[in-house]
C-alpha atoms as a PDB file:
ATOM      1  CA  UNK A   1      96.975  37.763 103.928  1.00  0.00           C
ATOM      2  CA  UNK A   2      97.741  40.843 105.736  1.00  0.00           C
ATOM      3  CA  UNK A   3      97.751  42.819 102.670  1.00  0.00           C
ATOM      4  CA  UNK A   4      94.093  41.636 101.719  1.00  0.00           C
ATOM      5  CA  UNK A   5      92.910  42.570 105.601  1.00  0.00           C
ATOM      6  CA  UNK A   6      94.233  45.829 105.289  1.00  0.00           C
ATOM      7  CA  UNK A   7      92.971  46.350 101.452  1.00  0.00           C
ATOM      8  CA  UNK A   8      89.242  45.126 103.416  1.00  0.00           C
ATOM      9  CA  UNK A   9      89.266  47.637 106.695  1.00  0.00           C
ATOM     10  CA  UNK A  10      90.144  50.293 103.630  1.00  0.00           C
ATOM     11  CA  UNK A  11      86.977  49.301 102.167  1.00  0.00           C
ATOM     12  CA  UNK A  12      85.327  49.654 105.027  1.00  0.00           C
ATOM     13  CA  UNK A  13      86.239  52.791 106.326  1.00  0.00           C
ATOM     14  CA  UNK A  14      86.343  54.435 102.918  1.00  0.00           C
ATOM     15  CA  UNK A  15      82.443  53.016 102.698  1.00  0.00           C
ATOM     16  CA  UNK A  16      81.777  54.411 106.351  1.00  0.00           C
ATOM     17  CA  UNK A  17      82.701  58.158 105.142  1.00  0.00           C
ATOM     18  CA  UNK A  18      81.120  57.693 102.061  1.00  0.00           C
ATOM     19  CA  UNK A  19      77.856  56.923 103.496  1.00  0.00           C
ATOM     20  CA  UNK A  20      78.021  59.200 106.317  1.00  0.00           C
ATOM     21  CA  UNK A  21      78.858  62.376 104.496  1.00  0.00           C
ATOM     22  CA  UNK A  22      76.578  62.422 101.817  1.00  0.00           C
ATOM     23  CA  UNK A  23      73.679  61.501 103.479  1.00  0.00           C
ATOM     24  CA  UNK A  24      74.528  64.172 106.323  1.00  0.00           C
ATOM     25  CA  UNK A  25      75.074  67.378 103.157  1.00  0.00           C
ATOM     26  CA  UNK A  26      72.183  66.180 101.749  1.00  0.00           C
ATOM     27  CA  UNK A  27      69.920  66.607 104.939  1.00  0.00           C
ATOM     28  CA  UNK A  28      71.502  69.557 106.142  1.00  0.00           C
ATOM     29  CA  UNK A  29      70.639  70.698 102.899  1.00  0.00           C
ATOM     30  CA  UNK A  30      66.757  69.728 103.031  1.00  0.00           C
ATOM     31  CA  UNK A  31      66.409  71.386 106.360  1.00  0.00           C
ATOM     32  CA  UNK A  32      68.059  74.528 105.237  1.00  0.00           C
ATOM     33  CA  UNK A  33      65.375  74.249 101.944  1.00  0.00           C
ATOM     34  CA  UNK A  34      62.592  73.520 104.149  1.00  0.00           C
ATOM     35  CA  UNK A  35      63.357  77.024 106.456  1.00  0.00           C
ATOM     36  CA  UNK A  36      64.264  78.538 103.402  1.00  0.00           C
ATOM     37  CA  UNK A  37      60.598  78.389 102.072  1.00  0.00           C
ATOM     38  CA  UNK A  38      58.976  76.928 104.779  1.00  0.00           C
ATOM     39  CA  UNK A  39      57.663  73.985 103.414  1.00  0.00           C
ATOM     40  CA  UNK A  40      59.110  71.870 106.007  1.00  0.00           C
ATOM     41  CA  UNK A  41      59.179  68.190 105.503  1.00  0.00           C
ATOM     42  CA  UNK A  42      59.157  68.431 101.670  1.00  0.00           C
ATOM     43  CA  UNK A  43      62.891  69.131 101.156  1.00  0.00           C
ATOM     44  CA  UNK A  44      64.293  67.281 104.392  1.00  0.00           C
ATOM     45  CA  UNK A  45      62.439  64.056 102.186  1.00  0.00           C
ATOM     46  CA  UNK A  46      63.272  64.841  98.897  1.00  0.00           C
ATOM     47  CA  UNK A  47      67.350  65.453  99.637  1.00  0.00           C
ATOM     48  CA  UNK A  48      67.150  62.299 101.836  1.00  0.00           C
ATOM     49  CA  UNK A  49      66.026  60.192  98.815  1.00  0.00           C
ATOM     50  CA  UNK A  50      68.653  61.908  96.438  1.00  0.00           C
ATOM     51  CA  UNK A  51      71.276  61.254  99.173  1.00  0.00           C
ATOM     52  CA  UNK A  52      70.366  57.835  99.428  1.00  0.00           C
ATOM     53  CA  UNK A  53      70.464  57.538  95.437  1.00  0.00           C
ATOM     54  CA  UNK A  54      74.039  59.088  95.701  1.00  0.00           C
ATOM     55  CA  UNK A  55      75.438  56.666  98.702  1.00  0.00           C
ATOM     56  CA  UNK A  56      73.964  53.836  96.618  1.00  0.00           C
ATOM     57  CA  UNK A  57      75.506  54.414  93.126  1.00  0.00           C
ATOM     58  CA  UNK A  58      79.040  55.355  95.691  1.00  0.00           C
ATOM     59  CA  UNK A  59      78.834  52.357  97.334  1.00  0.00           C
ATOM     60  CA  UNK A  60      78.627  50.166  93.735  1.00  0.00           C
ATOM     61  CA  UNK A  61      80.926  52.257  92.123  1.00  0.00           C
ATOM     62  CA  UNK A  62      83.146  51.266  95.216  1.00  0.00           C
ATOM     63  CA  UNK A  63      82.246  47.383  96.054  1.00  0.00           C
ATOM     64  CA  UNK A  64      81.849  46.236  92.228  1.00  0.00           C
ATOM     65  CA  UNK A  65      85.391  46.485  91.222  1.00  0.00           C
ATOM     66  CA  UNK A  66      86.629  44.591  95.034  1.00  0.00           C
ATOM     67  CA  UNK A  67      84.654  41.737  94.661  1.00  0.00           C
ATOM     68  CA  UNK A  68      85.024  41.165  90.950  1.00  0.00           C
ATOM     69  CA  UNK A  69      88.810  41.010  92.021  1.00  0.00           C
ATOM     70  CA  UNK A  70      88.184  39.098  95.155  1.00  0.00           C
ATOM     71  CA  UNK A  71      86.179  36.507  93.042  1.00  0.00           C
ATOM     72  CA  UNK A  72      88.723  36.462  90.256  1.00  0.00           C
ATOM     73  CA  UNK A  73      91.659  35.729  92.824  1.00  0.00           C
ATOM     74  CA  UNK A  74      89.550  32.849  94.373  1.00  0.00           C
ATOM     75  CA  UNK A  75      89.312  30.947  90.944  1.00  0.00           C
ATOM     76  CA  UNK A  76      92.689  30.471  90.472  1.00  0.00           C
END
């Protein structure tokens, strides 16, 4: 049991980082756009959306494989 905890708060961190980061690069990035050519909420929008895009296909990449193990382990 102690094995699948820590396997879980892995999970969870690992997720915390990976939708932290992103999302942060990708808004940092927008703003930077956005004083670059001074079109300022256009960029700050349209990196938010793509960094959202990215932390969502991340997070399935991530959580697809765990619980297809989790539920195979719980049929047996």
């Amino acid at each position: 049991m102690k094995n699948g905890l820590a396997a879980a708060m892995a999970i969870g961190l690992e997720l915390g980082f990976l939708m932290a980061l992103p999302l942060a690069v990708f808004l940092l990035l927008g703003v930077w756009l956005d004083k670059k050519f001074g079109t300022m909420p256009l960029f700050v929008i349209v990196c938010l959306l793509a960094g959202l895009g990215a932390v969502f296909l991340e997070v399935k990449r991530i959580i697809l494989p765990f619980l297809e193990k989790r539920s195979k382990n719980s049929d047996k």
